[in-house]
C-alpha atoms as a PDB file:
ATOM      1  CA  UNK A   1       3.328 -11.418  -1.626  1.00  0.00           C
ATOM      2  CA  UNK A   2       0.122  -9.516  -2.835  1.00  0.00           C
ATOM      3  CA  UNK A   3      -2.031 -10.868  -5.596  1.00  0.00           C
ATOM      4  CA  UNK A   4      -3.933  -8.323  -7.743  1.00  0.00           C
ATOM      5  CA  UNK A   5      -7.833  -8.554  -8.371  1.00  0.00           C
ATOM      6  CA  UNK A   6      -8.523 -10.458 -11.115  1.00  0.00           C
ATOM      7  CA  UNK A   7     -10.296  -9.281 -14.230  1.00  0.00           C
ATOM      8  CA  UNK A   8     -13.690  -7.567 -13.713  1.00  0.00           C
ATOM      9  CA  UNK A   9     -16.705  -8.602 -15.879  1.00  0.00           C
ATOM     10  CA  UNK A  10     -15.588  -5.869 -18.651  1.00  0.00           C
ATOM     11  CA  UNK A  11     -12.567  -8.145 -19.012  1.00  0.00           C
ATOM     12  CA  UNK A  12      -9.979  -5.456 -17.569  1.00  0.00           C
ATOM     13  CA  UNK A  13      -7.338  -6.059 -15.010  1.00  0.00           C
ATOM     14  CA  UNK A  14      -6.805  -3.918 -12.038  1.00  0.00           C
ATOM     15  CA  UNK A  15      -3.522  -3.490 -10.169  1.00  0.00           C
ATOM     16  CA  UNK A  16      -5.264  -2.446  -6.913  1.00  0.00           C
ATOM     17  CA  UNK A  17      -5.484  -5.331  -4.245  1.00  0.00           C
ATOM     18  CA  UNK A  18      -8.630  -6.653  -3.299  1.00  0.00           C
ATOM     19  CA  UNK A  19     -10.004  -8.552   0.074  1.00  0.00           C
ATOM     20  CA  UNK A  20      -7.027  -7.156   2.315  1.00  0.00           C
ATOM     21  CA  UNK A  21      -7.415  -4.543   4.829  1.00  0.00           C
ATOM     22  CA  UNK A  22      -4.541  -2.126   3.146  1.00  0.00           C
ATOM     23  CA  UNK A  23      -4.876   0.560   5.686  1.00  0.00           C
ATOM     24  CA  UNK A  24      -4.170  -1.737   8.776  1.00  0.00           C
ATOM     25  CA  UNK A  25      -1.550  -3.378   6.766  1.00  0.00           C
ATOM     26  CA  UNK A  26      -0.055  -0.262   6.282  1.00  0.00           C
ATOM     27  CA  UNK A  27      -0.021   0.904   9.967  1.00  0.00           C
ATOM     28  CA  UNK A  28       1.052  -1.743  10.877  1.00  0.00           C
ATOM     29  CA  UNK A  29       4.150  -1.776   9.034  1.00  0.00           C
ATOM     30  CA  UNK A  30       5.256   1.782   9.858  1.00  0.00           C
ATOM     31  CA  UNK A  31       4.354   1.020  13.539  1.00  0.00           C
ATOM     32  CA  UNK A  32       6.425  -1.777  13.057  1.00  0.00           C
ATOM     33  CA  UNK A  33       9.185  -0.354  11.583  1.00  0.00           C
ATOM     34  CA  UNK A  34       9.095   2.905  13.737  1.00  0.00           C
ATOM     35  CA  UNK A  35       9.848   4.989  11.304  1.00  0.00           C
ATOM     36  CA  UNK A  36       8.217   8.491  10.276  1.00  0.00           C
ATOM     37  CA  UNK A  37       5.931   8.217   7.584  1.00  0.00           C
ATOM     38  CA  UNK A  38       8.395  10.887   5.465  1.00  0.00           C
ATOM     39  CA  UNK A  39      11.105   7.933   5.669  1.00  0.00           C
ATOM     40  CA  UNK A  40       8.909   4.641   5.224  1.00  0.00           C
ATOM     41  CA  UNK A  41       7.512   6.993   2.142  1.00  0.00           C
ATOM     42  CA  UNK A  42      11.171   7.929   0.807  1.00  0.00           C
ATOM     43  CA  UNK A  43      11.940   4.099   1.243  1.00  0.00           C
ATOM     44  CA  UNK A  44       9.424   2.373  -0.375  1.00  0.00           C
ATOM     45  CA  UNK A  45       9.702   5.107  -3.138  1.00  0.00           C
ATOM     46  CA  UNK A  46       6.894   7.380  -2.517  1.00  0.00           C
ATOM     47  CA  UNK A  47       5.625  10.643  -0.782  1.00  0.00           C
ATOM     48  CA  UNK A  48       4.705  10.425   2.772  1.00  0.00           C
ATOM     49  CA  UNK A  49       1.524  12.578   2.219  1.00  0.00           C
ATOM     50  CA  UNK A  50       0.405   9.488   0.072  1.00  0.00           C
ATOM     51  CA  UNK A  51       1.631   6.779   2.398  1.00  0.00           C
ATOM     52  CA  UNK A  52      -0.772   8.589   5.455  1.00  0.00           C
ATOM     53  CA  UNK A  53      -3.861   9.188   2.444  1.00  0.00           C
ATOM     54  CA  UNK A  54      -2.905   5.121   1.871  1.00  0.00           C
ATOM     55  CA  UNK A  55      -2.863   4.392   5.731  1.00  0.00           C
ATOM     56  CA  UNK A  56      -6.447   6.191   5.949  1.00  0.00           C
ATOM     57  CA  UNK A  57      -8.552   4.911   3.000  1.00  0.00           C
ATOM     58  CA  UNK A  58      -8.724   7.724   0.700  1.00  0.00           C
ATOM     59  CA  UNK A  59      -6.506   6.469  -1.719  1.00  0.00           C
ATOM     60  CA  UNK A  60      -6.452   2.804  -3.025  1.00  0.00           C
ATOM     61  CA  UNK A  61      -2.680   1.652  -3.028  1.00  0.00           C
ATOM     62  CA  UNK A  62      -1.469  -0.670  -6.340  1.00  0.00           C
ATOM     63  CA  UNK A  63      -0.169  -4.125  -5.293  1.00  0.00           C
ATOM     64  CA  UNK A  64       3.257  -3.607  -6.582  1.00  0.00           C
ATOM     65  CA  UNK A  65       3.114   0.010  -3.975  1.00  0.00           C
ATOM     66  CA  UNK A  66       1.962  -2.174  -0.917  1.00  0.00           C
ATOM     67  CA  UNK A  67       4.663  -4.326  -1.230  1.00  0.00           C
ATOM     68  CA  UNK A  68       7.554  -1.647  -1.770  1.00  0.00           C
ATOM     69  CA  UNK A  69       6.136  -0.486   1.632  1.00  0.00           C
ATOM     70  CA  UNK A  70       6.416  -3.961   3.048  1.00  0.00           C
ATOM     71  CA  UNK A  71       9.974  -4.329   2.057  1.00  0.00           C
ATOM     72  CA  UNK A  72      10.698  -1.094   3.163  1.00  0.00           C
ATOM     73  CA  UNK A  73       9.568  -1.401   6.955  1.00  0.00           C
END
């Protein structure tokens, strides 16, 4: 569903995904699946106090997390 960034000029791969606007992505599924954030978290396999740091930018989500959430909602 997600690709990851490709390698960086040092040659090193990064799981994080790059060019998409996670945090609206990430709204927008738990608005869509009108759940709390406690049970989208326990769901996709996560904490809820990381989904909401995901949902507002201070934490960079990997690809593989992003699309646990996705098939979670």
């Amino acid at each position: 569903m997600f690709q990851s960034a490709a390698a960086g000029a040092d040659g090193i791969e990064s799981d994080t995904i790059a060019d998409v606007d996670i945090e609206s992505v990430l709204q927008s599924m738990h608005s869509r699946a009108d759940l709390s954030w406690r049970v989208l978290g326990a769901r996709a396999g996560t904490s809820h106090a990381t989904l909401v740091a995901y949902a507002h930018g201070r934490v960079s989500p990997t690809a593989d997390t992003v699309e646990r959430v996705v098939h979670a909602a």
